[in-house]
N, C-alpha and C. Protein backbone atom coordinates (compact mmCIF):
# COMPACT_ATOMS: atom_id res chain seq x y z
N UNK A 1 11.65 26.10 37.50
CA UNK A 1 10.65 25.34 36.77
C UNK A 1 11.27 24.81 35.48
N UNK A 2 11.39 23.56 35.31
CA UNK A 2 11.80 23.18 33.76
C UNK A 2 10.65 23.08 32.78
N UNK A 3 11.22 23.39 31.82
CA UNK A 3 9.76 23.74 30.20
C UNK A 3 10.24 22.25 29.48
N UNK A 4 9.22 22.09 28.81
CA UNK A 4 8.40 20.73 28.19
C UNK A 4 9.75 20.41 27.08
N UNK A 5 10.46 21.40 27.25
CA UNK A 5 11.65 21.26 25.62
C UNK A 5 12.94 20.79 26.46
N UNK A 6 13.05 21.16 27.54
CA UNK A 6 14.41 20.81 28.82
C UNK A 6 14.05 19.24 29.26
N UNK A 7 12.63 18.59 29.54
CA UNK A 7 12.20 18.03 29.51
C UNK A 7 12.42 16.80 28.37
N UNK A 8 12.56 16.66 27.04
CA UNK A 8 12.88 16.52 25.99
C UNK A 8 14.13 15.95 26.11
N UNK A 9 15.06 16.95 25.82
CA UNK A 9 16.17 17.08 25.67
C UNK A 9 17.35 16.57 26.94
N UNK A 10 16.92 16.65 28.35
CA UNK A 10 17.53 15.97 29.40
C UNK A 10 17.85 14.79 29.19
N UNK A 11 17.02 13.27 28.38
CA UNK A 11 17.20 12.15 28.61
C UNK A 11 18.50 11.94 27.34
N UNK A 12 18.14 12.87 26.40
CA UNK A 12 19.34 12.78 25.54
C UNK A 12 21.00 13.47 25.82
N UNK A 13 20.36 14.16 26.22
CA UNK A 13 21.75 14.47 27.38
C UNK A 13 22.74 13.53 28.09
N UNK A 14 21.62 13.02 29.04
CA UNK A 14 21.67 12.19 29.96
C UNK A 14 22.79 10.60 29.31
N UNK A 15 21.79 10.39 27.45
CA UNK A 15 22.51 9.40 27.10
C UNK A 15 24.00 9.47 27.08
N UNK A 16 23.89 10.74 26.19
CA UNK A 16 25.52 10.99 25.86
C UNK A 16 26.54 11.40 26.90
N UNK A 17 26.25 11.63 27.72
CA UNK A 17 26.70 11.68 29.22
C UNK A 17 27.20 10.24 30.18
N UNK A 18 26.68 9.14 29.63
CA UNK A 18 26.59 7.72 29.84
C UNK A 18 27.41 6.95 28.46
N UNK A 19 27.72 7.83 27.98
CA UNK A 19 28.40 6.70 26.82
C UNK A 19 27.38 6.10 25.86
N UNK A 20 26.26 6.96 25.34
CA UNK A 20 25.15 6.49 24.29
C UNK A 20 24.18 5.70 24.41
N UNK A 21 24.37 5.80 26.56
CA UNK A 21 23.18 4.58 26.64
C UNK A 21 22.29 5.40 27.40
N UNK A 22 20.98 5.14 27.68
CA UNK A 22 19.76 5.56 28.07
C UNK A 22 20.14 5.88 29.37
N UNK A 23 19.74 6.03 30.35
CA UNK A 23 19.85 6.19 32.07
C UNK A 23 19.47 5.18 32.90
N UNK A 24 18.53 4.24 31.76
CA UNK A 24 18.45 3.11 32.29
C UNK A 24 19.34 2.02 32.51
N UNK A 25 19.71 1.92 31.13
CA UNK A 25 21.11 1.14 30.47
C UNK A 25 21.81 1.66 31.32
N UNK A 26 22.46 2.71 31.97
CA UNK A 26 23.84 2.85 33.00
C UNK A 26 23.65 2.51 33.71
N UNK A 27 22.62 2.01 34.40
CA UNK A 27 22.61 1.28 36.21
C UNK A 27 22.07 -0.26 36.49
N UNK A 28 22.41 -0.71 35.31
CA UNK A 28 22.02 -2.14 35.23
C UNK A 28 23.62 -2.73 34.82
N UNK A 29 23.20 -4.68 34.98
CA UNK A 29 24.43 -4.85 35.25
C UNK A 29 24.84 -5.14 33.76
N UNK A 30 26.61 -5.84 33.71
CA UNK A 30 26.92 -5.69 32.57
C UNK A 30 26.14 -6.68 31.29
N UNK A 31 25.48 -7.37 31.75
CA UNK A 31 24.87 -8.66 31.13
C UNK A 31 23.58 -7.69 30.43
N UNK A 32 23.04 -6.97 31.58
CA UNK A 32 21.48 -6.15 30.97
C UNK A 32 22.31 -5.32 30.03
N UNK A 33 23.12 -4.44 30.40
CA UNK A 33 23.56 -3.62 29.66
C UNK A 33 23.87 -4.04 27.76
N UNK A 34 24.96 -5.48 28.08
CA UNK A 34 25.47 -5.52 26.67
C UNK A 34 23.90 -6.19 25.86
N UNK A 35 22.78 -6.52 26.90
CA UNK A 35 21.40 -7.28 25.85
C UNK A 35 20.81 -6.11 25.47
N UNK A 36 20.75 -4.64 26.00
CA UNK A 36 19.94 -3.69 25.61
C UNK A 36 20.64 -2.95 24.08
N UNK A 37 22.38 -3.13 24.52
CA UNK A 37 22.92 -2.12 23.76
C UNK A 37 22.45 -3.54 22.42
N UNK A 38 22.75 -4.37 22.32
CA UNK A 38 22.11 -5.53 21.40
C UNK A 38 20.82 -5.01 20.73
N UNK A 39 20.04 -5.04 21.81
CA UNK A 39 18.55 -4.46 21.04
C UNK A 39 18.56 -3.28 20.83
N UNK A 40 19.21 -2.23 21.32
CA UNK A 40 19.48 -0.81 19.95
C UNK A 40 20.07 -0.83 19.00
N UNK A 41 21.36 -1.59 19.02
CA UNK A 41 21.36 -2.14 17.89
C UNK A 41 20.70 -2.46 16.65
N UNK A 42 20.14 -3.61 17.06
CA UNK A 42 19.37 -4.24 16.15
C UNK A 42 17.71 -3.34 16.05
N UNK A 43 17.63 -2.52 16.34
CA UNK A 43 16.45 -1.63 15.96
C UNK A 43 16.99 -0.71 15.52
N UNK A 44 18.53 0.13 15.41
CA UNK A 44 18.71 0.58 14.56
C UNK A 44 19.00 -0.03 13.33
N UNK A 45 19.59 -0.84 13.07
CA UNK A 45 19.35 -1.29 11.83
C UNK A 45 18.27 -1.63 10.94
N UNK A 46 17.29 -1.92 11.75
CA UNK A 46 15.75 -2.63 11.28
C UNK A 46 15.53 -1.12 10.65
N UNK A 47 15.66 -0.05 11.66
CA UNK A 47 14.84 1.18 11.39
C UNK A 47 15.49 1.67 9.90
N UNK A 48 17.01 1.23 9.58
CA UNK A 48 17.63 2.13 8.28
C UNK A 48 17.12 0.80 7.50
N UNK A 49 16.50 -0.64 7.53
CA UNK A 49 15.81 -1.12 6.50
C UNK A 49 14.51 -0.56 6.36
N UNK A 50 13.83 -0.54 7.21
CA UNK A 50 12.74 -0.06 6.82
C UNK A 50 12.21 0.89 6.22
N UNK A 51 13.64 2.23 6.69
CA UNK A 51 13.51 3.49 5.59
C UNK A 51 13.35 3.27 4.32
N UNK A 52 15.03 2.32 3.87
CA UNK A 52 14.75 1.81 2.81
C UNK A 52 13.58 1.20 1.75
N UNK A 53 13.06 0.75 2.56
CA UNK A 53 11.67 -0.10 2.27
C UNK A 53 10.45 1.24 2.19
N UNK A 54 10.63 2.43 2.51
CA UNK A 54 9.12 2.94 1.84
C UNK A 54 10.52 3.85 1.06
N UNK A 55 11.55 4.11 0.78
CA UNK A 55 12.07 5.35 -0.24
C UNK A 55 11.30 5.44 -1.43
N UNK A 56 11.47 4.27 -2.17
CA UNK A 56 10.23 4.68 -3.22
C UNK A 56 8.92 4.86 -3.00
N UNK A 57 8.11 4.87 -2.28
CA UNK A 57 6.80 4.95 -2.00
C UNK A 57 6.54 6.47 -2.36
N UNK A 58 5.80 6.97 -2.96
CA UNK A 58 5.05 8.00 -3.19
C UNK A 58 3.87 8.41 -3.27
N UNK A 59 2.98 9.46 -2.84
CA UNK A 59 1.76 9.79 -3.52
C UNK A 59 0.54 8.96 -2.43
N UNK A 60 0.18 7.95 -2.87
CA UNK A 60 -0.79 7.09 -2.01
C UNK A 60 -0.21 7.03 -0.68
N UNK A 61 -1.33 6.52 -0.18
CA UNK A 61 -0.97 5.61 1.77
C UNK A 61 -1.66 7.28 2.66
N UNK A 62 -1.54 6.59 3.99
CA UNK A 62 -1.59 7.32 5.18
C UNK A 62 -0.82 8.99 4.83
N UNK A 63 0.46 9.05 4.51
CA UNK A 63 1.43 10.21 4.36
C UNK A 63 1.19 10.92 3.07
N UNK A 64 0.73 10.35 1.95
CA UNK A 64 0.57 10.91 0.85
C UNK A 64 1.74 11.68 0.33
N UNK A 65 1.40 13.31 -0.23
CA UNK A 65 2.87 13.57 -0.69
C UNK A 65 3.07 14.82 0.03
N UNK A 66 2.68 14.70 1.31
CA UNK A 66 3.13 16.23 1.95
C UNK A 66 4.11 16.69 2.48
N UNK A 67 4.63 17.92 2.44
CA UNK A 67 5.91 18.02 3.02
C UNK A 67 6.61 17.41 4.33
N UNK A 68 5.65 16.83 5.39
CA UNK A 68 6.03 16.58 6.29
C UNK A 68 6.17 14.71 6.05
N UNK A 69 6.39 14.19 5.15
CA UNK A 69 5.97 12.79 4.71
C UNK A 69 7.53 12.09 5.17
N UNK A 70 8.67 13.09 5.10
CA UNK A 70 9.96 12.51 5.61
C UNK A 70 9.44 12.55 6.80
N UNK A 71 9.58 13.00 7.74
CA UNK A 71 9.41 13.59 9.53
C UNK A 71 9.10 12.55 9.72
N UNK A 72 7.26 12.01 9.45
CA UNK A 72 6.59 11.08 10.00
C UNK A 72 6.89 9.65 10.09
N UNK A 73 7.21 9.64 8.62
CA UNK A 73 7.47 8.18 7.71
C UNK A 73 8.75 7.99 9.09
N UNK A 74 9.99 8.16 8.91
CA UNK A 74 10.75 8.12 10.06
C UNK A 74 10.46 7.94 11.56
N UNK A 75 9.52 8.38 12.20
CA UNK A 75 8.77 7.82 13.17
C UNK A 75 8.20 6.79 13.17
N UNK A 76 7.55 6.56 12.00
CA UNK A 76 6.35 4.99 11.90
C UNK A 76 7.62 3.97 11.91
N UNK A 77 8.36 3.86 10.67
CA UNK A 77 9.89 3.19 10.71
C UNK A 77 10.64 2.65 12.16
N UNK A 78 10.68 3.80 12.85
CA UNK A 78 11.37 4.06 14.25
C UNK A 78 10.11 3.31 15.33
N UNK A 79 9.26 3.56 15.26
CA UNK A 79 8.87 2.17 16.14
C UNK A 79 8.23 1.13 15.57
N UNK A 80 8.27 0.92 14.01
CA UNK A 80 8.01 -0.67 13.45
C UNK A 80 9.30 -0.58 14.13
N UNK A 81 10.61 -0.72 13.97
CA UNK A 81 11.94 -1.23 14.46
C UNK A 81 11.90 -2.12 16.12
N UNK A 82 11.14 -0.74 16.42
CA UNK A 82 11.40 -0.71 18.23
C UNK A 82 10.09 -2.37 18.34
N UNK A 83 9.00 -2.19 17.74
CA UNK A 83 8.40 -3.71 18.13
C UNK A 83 8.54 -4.37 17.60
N UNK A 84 9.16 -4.50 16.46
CA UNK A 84 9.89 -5.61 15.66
C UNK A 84 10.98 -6.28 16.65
N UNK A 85 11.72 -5.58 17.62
CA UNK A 85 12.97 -5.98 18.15
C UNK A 85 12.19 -6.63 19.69
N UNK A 86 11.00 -6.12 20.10
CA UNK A 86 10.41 -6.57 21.44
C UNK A 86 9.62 -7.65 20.93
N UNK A 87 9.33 -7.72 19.84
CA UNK A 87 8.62 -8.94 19.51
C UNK A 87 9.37 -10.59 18.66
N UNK A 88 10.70 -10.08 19.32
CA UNK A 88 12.20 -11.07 19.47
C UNK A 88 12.99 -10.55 18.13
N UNK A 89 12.47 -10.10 16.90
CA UNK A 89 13.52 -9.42 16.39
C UNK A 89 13.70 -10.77 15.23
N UNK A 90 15.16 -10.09 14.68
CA UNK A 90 15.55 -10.93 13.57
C UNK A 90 16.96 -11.90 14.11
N UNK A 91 17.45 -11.86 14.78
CA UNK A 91 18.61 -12.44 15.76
C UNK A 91 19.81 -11.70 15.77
N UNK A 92 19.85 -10.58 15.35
CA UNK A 92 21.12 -9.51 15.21
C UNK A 92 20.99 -9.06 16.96
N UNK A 93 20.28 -9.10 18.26
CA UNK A 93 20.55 -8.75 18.59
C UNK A 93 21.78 -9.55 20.04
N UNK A 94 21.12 -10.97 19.45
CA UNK A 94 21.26 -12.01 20.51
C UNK A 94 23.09 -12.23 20.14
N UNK A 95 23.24 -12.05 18.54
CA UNK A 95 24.50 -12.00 18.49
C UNK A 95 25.47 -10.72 18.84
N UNK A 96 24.69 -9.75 18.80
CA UNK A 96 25.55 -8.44 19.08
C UNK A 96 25.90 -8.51 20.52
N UNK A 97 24.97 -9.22 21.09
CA UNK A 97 24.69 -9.36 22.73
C UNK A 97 26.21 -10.66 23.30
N UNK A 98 26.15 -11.51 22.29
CA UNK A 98 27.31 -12.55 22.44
C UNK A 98 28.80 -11.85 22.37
N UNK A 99 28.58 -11.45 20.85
CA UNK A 99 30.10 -10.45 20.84
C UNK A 99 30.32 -9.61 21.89
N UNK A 100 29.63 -8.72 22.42
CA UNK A 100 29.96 -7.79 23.40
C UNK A 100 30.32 -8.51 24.75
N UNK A 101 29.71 -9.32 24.96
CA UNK A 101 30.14 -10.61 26.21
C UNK A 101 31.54 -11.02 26.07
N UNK A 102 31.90 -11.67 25.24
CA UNK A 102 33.12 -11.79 24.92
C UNK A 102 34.06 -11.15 24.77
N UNK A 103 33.93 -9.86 23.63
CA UNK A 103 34.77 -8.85 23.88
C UNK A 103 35.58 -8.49 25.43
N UNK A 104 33.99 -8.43 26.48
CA UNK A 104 34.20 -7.95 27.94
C UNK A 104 35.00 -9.05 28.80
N UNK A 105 34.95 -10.07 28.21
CA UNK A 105 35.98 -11.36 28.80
C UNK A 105 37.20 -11.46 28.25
N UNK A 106 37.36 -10.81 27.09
CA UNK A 106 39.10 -11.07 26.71
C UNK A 106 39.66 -9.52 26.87
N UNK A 107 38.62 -8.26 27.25
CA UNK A 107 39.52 -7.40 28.01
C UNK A 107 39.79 -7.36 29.57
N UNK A 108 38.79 -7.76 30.07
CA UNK A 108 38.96 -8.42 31.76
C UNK A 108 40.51 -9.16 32.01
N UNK A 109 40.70 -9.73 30.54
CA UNK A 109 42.20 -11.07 31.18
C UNK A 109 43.16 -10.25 31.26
């Protein structure tokens, strides 16, 4: 029987087991692959602006000043990023998506 924490922890496994990509990302072709690794990309980055963007925030809002105000705040961040990037994003990913294309054509020669 696997428990709810093996559960968890399998798909992250799974990434790093694949070279940092999801399980999805490994069985798609190289075109899906280099547009996804593009859009993690570019949602990780969104996500370390957006941190940026509440660091000073204190006291007021939804989180107020409780100990758990890092934890959460980092989650809300982590999927503003994730629909910021499905809702086309800022264009970091279309270029990350170009470079990696290319890259894969001048090591192919």
């Amino acid at each position: 029987m696997t428990s709810p924490l093996t559960l968890a922890v399998d798909p992250a496994l799974q990434a790093i087991r694949n070279g940092g990509t999801s399980p999805a990302l490994a069985k798609g072709t190289r075109q899906a692959r280099a547009r996804a690794q593009g859009e993690e990309f570019e949602a990780a980055f969104l996500n370390s602006m957006f941190q940026h963007m509440y660091a000073g925030v204190h006291g007021e809002g939804p989180f107020g000043e409780s100990t758990g105000t890092g934890a959460w705040r980092s989650f809300l961040t982590e999927q503003y990023a994730k629909n910021f990037v499905k809702a086309g994003g800022i264009g970091i990913a279309n270029q990350v998506y170009q470079s990696l294309l290319a890259h894969q054509e001048t090591s192919a020669k």
